[in-house]
Protein backbone atom coordinates (compact mmCIF):
# COMPACT_ATOMS: atom_id res chain seq x y z
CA UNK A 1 53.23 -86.13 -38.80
CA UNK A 2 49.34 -85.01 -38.76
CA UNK A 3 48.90 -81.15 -39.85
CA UNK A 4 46.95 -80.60 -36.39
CA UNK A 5 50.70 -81.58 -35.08
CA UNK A 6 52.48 -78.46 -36.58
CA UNK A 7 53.38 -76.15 -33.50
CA UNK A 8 52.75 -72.58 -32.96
CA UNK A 9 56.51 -71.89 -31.88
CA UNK A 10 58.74 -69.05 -33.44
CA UNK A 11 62.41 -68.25 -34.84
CA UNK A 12 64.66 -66.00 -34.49
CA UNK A 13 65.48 -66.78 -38.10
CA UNK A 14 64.30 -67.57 -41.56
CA UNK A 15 64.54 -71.96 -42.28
CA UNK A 16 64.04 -74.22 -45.45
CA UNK A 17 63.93 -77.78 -45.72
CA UNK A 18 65.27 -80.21 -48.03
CA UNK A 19 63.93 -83.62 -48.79
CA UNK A 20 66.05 -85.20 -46.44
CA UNK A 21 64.58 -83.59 -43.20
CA UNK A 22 60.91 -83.10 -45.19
CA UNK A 23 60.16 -86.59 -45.89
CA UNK A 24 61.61 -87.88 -42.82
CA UNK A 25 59.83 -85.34 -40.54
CA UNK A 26 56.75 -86.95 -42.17
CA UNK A 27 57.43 -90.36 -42.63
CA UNK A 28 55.89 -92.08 -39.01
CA UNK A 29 58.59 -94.93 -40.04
CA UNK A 30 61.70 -93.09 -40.66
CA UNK A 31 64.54 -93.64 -38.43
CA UNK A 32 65.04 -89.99 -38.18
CA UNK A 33 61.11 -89.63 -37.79
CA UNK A 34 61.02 -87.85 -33.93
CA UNK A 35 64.45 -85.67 -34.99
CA UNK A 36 63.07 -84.11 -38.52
CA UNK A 37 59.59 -83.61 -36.93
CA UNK A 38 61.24 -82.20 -33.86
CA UNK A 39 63.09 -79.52 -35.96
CA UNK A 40 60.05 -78.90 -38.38
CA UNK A 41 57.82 -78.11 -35.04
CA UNK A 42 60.54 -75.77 -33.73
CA UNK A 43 61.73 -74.10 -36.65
CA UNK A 44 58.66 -74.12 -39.17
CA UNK A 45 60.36 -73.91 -42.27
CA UNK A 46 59.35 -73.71 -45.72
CA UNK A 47 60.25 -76.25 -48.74
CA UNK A 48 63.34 -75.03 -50.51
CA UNK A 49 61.90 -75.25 -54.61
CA UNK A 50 62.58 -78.61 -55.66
CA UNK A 51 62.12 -80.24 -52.78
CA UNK A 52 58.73 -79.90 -52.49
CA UNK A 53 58.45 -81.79 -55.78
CA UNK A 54 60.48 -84.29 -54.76
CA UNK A 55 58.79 -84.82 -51.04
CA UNK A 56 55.49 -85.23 -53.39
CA UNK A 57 57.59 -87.67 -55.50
CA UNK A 58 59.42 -89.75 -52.26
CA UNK A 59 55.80 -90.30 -50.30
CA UNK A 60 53.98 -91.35 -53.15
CA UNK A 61 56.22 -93.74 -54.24
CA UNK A 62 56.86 -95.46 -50.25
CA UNK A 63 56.80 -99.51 -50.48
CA UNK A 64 53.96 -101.27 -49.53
CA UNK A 65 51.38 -99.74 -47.18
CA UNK A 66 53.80 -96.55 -46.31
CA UNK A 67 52.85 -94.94 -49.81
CA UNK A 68 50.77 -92.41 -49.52
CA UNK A 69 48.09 -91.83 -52.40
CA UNK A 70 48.87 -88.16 -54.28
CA UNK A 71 45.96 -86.57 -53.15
CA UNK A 72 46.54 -86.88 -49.65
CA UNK A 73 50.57 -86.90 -49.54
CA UNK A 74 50.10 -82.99 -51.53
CA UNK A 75 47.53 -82.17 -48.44
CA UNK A 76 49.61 -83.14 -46.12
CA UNK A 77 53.38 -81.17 -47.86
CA UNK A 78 50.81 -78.35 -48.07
CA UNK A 79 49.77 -78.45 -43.96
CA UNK A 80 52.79 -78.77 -42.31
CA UNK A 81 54.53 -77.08 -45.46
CA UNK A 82 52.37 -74.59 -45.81
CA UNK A 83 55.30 -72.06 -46.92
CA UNK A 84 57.68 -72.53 -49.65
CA UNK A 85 60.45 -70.68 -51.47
CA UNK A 86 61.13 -70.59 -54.77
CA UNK A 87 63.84 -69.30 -57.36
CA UNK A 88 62.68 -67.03 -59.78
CA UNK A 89 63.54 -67.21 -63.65
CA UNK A 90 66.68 -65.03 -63.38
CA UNK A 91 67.88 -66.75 -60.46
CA UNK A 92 67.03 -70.19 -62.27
CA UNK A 93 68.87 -68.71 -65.51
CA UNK A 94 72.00 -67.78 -63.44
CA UNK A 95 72.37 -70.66 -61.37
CA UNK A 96 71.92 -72.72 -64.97
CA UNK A 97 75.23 -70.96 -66.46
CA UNK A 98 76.94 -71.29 -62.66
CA UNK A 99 76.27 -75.20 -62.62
CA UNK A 100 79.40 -76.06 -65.11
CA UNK A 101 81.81 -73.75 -63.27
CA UNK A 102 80.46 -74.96 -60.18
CA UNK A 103 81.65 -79.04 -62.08
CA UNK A 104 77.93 -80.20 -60.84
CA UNK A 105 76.36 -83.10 -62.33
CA UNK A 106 73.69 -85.35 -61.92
CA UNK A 107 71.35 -85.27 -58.40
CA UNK A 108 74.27 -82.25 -57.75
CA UNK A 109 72.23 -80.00 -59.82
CA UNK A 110 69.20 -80.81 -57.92
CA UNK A 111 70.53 -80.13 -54.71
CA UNK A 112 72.07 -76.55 -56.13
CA UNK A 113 68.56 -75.82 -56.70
CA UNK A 114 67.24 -76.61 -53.20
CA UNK A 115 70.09 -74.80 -51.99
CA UNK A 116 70.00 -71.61 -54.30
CA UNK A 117 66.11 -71.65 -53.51
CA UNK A 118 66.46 -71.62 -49.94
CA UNK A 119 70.19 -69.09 -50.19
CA UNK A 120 68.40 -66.44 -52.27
CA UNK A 121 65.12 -66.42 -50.11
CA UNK A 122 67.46 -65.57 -46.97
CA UNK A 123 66.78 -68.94 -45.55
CA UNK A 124 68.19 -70.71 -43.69
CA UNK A 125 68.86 -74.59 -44.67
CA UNK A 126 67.80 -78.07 -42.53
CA UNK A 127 69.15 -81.06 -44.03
CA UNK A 128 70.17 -84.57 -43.46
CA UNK A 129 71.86 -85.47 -47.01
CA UNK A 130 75.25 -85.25 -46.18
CA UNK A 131 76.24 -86.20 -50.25
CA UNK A 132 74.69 -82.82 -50.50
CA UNK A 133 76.10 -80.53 -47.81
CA UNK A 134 79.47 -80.27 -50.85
CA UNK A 135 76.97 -78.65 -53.10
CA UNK A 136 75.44 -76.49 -50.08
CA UNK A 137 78.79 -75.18 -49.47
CA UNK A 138 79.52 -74.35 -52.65
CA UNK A 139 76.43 -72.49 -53.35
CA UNK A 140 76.73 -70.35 -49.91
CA UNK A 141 73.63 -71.53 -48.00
CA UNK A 142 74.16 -71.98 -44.41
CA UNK A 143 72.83 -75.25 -43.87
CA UNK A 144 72.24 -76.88 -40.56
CA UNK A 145 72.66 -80.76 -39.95
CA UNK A 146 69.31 -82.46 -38.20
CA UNK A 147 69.70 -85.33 -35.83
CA UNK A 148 73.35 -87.18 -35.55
CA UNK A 149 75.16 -88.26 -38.18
């Protein structure tokens, strides 16, 4: 996805992103390529916290000739991205003590984040993880699945 492709439409609503529809929407290669970028035109969310981190992370480390050098992969986030949400410390301290009660381990706790981010910013949630939509409902966010499953 180019930055000159990002659209000028509107929402009714608030949306966030999560890896899953982020890197996909602009990956060229992705099987869910046209779907992701589809949503991201209509929609134009932000990155929910982490996953703008991990977007940065995902493209930079593509096989072969789909890797995408830092420089340019953080240009690109930032274009089509240009809006992100974030948790602030108390939020970041409260979800920390909620994790255990919440029995989240592992990538879990990564995906609360993404989900807390994009919950307590009032946003709605595009994704495409399904291991994560368990965590997603357990944090609250309404989360909307992109593309078919």
């Amino acid at each position: 996805m180019s930055p000159s492709s990002v659209a000028t439409t509107s929402a009714d609503e608030s949306w966030a992103v999560d890896t899953s529809v982020a890197v996909a929407a602009l990956d060229q290669s992705h099987e869910a390529h046209a779907v992701c970028r589809a949503a991201v035109l209509k929609h134009r969310p932000a990155l929910a916290g982490h996953a703008a981190f991990e977007t940065l992370a995902v493209l930079t480390r593509l096989p072969g000739n789909l890797r995408v050098d830092p420089a340019t992969a953080l240009q690109l986030i930032i274009d089509v991205f240009p809006d992100h949400c974030w948790l602030d410390a108390r939020r970041q301290a409260a979800l920390l003590r909620r994790l255990g009660s919440l029995g989240l381990a592992g990538g879990s706790v990564y995906d609360a984040l993404v989900a807390t981010a994009a919950h307590s910013n009032g946003r709605r949630l595009l994704s495409r993880d399904s291991r994560a939509e368990r965590v997603y409902q357990l944090i609250g966010v309404d989360h909307q699945w992109v593309g078919p499953r």
